[in-house]
N, C-alpha and C. Protein backbone atom coordinates (compact mmCIF):
# COMPACT_ATOMS: atom_id res chain seq x y z
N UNK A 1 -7.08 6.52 -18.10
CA UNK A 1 -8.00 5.93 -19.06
C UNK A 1 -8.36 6.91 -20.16
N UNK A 2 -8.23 8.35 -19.68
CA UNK A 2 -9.12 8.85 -21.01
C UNK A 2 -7.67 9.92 -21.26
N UNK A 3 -6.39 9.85 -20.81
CA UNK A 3 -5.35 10.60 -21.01
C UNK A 3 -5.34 11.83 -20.45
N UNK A 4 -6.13 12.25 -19.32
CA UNK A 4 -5.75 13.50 -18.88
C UNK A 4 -6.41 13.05 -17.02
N UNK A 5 -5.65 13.88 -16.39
CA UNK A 5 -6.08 14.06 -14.80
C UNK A 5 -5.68 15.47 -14.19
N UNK A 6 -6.48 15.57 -13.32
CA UNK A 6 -6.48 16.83 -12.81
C UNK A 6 -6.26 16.60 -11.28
N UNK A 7 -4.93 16.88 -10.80
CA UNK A 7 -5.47 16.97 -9.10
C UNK A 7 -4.96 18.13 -8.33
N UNK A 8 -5.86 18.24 -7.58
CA UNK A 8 -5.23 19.65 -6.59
C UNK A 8 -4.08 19.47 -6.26
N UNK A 9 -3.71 20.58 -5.89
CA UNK A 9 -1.94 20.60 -4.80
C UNK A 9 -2.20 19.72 -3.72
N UNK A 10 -1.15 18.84 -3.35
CA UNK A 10 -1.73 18.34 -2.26
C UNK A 10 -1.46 19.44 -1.11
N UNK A 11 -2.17 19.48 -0.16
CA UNK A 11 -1.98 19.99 1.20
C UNK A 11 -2.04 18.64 2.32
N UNK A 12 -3.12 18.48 3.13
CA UNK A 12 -2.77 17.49 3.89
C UNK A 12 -2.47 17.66 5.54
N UNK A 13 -2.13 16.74 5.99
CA UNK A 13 -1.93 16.86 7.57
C UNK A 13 -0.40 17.59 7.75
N UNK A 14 -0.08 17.76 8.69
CA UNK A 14 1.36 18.43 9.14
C UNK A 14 1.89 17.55 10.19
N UNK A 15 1.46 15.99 10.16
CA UNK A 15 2.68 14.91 11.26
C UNK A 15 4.50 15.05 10.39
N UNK A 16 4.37 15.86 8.93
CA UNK A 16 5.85 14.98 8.58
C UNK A 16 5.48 15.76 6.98
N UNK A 17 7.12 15.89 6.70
CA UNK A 17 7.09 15.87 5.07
C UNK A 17 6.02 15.18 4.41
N UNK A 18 5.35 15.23 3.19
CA UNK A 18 4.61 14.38 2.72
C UNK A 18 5.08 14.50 0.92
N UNK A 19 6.30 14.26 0.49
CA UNK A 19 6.73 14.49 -0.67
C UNK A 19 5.67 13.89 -1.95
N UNK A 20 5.41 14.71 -3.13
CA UNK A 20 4.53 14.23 -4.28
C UNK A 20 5.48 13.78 -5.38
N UNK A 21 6.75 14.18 -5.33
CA UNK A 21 7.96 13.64 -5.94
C UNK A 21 7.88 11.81 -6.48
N UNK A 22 7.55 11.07 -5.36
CA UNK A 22 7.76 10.05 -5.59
C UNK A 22 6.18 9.28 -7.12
N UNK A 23 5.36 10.02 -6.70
CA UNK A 23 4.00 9.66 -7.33
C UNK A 23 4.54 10.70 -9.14
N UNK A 24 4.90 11.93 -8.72
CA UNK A 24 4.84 12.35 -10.31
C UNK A 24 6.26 11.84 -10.83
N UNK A 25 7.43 11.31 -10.16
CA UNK A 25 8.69 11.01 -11.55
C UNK A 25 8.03 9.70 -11.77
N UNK A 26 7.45 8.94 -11.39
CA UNK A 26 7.12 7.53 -11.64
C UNK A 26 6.45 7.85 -13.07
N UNK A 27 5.13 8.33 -12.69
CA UNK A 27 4.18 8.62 -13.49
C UNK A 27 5.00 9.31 -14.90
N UNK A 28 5.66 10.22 -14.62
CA UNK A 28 6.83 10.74 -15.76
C UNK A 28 7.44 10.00 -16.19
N UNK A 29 7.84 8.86 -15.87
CA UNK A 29 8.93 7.51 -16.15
C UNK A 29 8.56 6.94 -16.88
N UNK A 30 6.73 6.89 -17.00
CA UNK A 30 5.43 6.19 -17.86
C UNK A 30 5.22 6.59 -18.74
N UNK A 31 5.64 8.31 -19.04
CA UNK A 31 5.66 8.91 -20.63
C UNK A 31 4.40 10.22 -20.02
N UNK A 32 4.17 9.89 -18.76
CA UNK A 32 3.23 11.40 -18.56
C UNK A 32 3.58 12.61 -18.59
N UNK A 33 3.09 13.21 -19.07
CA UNK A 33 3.41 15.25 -18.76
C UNK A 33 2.78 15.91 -18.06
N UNK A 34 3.57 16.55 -16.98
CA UNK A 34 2.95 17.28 -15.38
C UNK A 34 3.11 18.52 -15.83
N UNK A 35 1.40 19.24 -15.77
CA UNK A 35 1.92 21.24 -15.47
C UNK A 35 0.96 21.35 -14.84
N UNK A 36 1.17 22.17 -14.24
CA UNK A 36 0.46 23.09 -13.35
C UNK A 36 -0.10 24.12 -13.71
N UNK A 37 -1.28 24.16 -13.64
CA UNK A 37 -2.35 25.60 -13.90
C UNK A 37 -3.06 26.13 -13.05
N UNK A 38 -3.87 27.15 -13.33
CA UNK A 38 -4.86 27.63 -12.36
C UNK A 38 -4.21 28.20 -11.42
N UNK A 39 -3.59 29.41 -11.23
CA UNK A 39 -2.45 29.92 -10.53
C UNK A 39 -1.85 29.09 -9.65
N UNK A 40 -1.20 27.83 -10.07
CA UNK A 40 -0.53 26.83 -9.49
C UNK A 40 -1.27 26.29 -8.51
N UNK A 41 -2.15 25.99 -8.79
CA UNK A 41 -3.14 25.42 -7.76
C UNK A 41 -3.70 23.54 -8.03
N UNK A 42 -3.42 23.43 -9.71
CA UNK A 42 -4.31 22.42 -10.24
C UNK A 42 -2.79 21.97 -11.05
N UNK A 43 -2.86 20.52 -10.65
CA UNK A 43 -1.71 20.13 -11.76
C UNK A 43 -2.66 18.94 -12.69
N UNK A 44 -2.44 19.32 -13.94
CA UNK A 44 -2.63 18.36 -15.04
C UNK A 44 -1.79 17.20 -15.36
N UNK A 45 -2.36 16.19 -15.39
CA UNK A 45 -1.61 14.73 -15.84
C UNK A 45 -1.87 14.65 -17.00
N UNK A 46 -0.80 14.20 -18.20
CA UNK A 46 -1.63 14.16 -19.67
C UNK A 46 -0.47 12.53 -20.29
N UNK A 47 -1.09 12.31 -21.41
CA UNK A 47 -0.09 11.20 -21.96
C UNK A 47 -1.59 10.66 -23.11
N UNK A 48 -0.32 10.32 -24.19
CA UNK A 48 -1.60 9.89 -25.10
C UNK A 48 -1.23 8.27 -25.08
N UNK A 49 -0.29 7.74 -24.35
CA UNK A 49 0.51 6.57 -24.11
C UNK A 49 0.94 6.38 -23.06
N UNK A 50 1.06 5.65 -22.01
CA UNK A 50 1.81 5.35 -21.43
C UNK A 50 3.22 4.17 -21.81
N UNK A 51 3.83 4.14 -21.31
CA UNK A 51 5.27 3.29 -21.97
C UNK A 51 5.89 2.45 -20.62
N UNK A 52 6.12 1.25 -20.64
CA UNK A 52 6.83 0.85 -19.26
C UNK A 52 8.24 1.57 -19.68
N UNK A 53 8.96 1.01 -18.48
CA UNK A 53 9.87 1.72 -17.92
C UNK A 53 10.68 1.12 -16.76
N UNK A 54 12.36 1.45 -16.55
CA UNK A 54 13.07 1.03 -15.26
C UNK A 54 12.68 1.84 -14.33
N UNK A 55 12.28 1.93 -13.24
CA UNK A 55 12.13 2.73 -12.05
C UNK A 55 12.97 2.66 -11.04
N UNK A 56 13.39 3.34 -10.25
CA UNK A 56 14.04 3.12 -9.51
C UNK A 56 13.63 4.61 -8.73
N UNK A 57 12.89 4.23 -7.71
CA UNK A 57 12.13 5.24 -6.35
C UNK A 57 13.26 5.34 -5.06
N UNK A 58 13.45 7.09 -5.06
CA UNK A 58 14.55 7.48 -4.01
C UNK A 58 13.56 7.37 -3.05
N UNK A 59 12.70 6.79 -2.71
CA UNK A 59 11.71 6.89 -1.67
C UNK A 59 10.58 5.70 -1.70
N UNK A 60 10.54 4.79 -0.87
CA UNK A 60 9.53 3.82 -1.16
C UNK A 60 8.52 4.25 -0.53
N UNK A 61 7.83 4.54 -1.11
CA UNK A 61 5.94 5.28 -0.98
C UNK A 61 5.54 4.22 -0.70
N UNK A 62 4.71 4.09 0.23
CA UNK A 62 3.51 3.06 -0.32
C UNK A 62 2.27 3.39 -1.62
N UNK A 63 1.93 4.49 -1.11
CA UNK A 63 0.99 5.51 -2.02
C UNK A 63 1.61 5.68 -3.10
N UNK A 64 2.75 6.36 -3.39
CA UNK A 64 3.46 5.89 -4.63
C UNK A 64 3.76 4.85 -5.40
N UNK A 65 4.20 4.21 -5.19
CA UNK A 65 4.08 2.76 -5.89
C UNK A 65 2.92 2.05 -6.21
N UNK A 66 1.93 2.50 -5.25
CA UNK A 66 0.58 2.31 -6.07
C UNK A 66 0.05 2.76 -6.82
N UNK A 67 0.14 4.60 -7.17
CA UNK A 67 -0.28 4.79 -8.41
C UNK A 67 0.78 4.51 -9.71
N UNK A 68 2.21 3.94 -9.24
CA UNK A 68 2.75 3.49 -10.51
C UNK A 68 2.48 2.16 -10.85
N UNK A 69 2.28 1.15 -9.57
CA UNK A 69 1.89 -0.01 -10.21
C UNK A 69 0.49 -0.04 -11.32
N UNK A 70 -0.61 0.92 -10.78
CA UNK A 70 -1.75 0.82 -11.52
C UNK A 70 -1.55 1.43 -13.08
N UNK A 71 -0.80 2.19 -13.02
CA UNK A 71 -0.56 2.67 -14.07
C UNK A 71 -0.07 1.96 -15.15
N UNK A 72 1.13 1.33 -14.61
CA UNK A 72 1.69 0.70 -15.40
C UNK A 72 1.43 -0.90 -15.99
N UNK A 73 0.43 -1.18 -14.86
CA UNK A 73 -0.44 -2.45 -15.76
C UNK A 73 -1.15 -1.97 -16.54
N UNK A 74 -1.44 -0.87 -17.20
CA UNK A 74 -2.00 -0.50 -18.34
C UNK A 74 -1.32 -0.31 -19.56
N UNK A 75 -0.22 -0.02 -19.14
CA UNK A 75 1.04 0.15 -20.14
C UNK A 75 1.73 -0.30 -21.11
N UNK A 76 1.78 0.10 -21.90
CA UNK A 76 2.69 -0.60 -22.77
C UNK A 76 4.11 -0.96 -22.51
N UNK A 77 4.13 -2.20 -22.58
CA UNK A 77 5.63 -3.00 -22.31
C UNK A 77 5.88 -3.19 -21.02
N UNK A 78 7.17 -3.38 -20.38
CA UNK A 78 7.28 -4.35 -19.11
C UNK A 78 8.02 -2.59 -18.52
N UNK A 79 7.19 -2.86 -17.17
CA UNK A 79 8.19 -2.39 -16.07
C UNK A 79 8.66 -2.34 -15.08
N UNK A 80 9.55 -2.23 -14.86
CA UNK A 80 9.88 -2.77 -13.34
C UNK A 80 10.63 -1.40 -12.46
N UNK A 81 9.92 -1.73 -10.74
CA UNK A 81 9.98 -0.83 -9.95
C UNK A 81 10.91 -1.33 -9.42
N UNK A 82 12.25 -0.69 -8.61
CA UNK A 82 13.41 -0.48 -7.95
C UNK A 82 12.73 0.13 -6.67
N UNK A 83 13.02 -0.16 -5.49
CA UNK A 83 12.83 0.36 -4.37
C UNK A 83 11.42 0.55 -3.74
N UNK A 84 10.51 -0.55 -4.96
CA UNK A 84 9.36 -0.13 -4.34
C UNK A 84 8.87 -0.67 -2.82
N UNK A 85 7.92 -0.05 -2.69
CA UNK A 85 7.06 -0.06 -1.49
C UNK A 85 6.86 -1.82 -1.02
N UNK A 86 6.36 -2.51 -0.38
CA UNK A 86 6.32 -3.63 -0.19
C UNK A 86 5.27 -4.68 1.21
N UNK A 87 4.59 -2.80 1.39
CA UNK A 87 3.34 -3.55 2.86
C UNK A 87 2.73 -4.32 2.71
N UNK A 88 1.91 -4.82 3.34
CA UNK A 88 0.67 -5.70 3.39
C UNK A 88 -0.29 -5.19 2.37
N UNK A 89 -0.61 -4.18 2.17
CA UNK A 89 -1.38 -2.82 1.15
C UNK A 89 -1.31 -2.77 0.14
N UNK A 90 -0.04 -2.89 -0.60
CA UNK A 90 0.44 -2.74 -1.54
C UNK A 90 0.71 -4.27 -2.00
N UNK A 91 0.88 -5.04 -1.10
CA UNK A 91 0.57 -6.65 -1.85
C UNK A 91 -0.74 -7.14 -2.22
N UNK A 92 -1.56 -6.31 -1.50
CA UNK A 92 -3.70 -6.80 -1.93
C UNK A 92 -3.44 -5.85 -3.06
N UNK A 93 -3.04 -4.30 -3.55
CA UNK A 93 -3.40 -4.03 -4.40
C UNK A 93 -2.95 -4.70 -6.09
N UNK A 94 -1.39 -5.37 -5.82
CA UNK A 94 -1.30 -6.04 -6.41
C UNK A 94 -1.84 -7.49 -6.90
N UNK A 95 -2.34 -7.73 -5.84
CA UNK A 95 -2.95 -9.68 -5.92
C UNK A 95 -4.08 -9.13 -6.26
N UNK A 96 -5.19 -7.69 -6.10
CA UNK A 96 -6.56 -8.16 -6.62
C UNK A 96 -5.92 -7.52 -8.35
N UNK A 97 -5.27 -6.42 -8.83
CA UNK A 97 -4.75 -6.14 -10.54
C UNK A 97 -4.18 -7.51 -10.54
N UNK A 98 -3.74 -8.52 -10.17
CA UNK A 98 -3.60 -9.67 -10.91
C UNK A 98 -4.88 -10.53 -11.35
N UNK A 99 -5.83 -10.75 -10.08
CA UNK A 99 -7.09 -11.36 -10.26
C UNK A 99 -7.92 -10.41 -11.27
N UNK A 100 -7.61 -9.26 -11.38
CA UNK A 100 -7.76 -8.59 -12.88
C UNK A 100 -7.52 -8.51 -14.40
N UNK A 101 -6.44 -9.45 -14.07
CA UNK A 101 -5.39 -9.63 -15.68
C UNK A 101 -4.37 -8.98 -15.38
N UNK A 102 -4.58 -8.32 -14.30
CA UNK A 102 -2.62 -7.61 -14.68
C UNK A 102 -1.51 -9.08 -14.52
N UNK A 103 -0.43 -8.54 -15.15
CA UNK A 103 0.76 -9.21 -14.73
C UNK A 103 1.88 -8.70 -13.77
N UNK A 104 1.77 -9.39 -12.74
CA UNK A 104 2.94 -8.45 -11.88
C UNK A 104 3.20 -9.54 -10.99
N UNK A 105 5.04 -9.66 -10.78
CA UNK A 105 5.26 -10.30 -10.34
C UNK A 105 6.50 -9.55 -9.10
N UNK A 106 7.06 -10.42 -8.53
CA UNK A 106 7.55 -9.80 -7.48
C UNK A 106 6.82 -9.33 -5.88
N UNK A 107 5.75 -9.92 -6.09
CA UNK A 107 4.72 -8.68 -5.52
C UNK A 107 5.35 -9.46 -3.70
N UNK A 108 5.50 -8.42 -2.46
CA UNK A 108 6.08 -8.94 -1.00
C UNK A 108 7.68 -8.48 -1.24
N UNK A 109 7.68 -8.01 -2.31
CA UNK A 109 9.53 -8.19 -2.49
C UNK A 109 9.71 -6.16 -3.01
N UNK A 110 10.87 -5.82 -3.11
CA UNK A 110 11.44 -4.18 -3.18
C UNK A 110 11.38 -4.18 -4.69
N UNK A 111 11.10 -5.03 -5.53
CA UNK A 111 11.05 -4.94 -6.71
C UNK A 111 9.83 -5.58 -7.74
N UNK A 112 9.06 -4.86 -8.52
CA UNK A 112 7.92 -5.35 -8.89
C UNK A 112 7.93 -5.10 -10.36
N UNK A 113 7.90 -5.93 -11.06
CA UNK A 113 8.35 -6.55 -12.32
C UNK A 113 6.22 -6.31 -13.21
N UNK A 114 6.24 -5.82 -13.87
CA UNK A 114 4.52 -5.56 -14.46
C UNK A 114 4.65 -5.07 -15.96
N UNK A 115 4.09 -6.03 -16.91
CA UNK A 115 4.16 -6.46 -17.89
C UNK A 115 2.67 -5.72 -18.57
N UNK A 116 2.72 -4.60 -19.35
CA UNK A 116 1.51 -3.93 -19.00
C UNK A 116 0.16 -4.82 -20.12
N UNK A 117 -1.04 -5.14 -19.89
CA UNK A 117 -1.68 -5.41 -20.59
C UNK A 117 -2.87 -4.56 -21.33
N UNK A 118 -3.29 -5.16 -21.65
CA UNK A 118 -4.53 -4.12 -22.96
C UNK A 118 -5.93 -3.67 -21.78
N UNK A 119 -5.90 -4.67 -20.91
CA UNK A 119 -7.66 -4.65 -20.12
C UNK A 119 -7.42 -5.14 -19.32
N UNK A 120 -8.11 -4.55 -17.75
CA UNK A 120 -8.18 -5.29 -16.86
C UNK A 120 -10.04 -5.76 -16.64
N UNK A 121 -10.25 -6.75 -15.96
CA UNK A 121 -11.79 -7.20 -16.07
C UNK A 121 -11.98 -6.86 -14.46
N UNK A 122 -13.18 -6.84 -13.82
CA UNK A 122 -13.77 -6.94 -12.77
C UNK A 122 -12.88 -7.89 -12.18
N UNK A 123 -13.41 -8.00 -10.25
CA UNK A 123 -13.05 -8.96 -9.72
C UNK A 123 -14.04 -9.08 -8.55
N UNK A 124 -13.69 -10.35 -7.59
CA UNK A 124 -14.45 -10.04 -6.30
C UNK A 124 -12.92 -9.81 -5.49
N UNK A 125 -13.06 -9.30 -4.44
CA UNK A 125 -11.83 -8.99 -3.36
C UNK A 125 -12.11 -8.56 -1.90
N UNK A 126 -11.59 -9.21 -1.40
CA UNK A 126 -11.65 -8.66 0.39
C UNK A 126 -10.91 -7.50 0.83
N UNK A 127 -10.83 -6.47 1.10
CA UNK A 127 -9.92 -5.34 1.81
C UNK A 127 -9.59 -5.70 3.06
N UNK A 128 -7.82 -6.03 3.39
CA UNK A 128 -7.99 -6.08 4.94
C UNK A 128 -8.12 -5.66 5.81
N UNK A 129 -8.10 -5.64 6.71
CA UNK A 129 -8.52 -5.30 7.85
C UNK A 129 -7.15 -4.16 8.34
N UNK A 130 -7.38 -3.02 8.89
CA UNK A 130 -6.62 -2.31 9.36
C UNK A 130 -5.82 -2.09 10.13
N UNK A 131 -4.71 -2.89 10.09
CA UNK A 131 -3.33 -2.82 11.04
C UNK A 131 -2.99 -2.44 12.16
N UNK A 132 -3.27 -1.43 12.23
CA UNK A 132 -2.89 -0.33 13.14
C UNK A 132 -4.05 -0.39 13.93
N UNK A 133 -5.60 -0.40 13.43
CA UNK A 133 -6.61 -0.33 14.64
C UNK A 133 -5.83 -1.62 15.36
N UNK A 134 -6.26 -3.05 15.01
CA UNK A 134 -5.48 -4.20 15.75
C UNK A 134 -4.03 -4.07 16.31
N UNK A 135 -3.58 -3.09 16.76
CA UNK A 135 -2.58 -3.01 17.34
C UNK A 135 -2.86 -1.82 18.04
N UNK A 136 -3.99 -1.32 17.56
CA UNK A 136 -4.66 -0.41 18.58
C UNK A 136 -5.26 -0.93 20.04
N UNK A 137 -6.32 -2.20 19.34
CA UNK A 137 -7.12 -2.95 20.18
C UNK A 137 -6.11 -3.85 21.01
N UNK A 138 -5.09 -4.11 20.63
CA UNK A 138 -4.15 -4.77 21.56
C UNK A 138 -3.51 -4.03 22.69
N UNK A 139 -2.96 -3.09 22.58
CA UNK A 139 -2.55 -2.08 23.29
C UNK A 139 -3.81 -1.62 24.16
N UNK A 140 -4.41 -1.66 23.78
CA UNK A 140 -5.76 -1.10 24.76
C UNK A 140 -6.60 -2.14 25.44
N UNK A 141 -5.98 -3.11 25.66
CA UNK A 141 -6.51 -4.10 26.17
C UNK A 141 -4.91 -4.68 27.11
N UNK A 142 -4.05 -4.24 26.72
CA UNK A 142 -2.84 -4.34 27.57
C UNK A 142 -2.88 -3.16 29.09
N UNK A 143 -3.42 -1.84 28.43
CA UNK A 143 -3.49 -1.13 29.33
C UNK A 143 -4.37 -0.88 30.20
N UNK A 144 -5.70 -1.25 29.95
CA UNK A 144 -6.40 -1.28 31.27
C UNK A 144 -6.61 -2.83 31.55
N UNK A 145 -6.24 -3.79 30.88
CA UNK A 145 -5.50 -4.71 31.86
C UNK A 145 -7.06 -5.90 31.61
N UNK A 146 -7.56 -5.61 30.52
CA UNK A 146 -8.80 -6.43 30.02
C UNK A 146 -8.69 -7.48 28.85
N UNK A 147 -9.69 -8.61 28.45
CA UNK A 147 -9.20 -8.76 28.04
C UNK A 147 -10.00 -8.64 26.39
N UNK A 148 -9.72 -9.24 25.16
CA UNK A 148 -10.44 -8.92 24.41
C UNK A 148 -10.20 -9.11 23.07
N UNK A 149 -11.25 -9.96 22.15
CA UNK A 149 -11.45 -10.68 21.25
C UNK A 149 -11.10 -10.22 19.87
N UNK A 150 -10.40 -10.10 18.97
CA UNK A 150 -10.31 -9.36 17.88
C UNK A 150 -10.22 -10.01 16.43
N UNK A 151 -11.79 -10.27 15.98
CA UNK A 151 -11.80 -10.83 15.16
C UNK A 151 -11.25 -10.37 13.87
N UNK A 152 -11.19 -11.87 12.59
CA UNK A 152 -11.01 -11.71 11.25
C UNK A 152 -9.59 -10.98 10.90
N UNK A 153 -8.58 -10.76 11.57
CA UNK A 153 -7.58 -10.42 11.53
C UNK A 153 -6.68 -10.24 10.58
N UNK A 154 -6.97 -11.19 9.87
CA UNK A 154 -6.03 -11.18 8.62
C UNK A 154 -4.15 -11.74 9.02
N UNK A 155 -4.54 -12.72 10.08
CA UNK A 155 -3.20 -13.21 11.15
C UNK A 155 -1.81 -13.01 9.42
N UNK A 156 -1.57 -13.84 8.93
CA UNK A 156 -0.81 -13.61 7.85
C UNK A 156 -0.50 -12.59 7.37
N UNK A 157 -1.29 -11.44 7.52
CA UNK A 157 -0.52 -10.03 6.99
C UNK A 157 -0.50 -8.92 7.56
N UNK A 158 -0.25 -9.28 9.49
CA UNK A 158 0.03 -8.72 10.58
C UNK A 158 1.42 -8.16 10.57
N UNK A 159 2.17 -8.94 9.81
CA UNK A 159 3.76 -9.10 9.70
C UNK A 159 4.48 -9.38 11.16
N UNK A 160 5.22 -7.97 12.15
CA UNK A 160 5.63 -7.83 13.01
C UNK A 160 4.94 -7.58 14.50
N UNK A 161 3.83 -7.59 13.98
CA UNK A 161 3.01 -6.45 14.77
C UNK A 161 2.71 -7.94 16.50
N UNK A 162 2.04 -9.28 15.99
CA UNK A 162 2.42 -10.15 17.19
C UNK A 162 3.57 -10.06 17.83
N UNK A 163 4.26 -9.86 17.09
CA UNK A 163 5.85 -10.85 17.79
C UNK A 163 5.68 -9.32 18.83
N UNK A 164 6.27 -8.36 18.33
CA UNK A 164 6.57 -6.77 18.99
C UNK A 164 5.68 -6.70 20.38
N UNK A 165 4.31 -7.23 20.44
CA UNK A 165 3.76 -6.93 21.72
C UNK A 165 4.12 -8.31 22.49
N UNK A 166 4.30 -9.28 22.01
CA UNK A 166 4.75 -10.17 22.99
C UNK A 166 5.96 -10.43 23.35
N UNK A 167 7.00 -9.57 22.39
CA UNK A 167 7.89 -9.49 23.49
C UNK A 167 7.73 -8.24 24.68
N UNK A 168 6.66 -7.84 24.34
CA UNK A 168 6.17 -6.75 25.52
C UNK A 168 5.78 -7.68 26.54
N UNK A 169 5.88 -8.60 26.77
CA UNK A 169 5.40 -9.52 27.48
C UNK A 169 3.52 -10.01 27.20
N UNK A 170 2.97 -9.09 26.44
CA UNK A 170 1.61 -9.09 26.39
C UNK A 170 0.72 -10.70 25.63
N UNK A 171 0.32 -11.13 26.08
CA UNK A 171 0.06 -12.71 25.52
C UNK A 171 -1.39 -12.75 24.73
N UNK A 172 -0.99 -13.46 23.35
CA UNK A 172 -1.64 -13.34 22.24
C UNK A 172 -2.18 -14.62 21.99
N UNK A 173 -2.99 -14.89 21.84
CA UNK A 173 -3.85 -16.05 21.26
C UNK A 173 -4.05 -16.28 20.17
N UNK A 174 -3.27 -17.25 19.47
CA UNK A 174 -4.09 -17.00 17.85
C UNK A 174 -5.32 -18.25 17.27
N UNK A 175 -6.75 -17.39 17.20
CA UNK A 175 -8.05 -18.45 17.49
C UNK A 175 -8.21 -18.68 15.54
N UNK A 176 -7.86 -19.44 14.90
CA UNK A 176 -7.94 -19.02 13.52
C UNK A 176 -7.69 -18.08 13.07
N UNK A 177 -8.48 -17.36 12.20
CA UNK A 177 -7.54 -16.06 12.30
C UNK A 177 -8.11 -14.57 13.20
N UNK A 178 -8.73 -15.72 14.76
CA UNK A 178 -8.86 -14.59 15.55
C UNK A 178 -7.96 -13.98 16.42
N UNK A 179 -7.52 -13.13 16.93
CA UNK A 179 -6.44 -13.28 18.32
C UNK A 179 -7.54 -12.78 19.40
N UNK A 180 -6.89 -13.18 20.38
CA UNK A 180 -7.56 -13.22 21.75
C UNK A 180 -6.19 -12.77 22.84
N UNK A 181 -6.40 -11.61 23.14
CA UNK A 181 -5.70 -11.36 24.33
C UNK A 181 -6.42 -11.11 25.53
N UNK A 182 -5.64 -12.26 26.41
CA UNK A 182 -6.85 -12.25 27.61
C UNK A 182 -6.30 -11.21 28.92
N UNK A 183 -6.69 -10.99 29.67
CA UNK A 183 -6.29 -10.46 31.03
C UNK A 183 -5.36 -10.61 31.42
N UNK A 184 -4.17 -9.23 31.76
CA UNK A 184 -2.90 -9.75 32.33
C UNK A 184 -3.02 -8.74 33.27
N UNK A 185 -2.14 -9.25 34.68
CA UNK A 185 -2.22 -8.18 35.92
C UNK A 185 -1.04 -7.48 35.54
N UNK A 186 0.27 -8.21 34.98
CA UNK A 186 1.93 -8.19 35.00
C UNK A 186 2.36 -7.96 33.69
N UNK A 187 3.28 -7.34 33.03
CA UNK A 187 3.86 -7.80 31.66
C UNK A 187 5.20 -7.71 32.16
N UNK A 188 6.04 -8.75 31.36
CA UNK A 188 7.33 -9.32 31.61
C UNK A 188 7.87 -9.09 30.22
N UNK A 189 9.13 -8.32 29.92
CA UNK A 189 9.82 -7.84 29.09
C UNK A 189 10.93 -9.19 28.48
């Protein structure tokens, strides 16, 4: 918004590579200029424009593709992402920048097509619910063998995550969009 950003190096956890590659060529693809200052400690984002652009990501980020999608609904002209990202995550961040004015289409699919506009306005929006805890709470209710209610789910943008425990044999209820896994002594593969 005001043509310049500042962010630390990333550091971070140590489960895995965590490449920044994918977040700065995007952003570079947009017409930004990356240096590093502050005895390489602080990298500067600058651009007095951003510009759409073809993308095409050797790496589908989720986190990446989100700071290029946001970016680039600000942008001037159309651009479209190659290889992008495509979670559950990255489809709310796109559906609420649409309920914003952005234009972006593609959005569930490896390619996201965003047509940059002048302004985005307010919105109202729900954040979903966290994936992984609910497949937490499932699993932990498989293993000590209890049973247990897990509301507001967000059943539609679970993706794989039902099917995978029930073919664990583990049995799922779907109460609206609650699930209910009740008490099992046995699981059957």
């Amino acid at each position: 918004r005001f043509g310049n950003a500042y962010l630390a190096k990333p550091g971070g956890d140590k489960i895995g590579r965590r490449r920044g590659d994918t977040h700065f060529i995007g952003i570079q693809e947009l017409g930004a200029k990356f240096t590093l200052e502050k005895n390489n400690t602080l990298f500067r984002v600058s651009s007095d424009k951003l510009k759409g652009n073809n993308i095409l990501l050797d790496e589908a980020s989720v986190t990446g593709t989100a700071n290029i999608v946001m970016a680039a609904a600000l942008a001037e002209g159309k651009t479209t992402i190659y290889n992008a990202a495509c979670e559950p995550y990255l489809q709310q961040l796109c559906k609420m920048l649409n309920s914003m004015g952005a234009k972006i289409s593609g959005v569930g699919s490896n390619m996201l097509h965003i047509e940059g506009v002048k302004y985005l306005s307010g919105c109202t929006h729900r954040i979903l619910p966290d994936m992984i805890e609910i497949g937490s709470f499932i699993g932990l209710a498989a293993i000590t063998k209890s049973e247990i209610n897990i509301k507001n789910v967000s059943y539609n943008d679970l993706g794989l995550i039902p099917t995978v425990f029930e073919k664990l044999g583990i049995q799922i209820i779907k109460n609206g969009d609650d699930l209910f896994i009740p008490s099992q002594e046995h699981y059957t593969i």
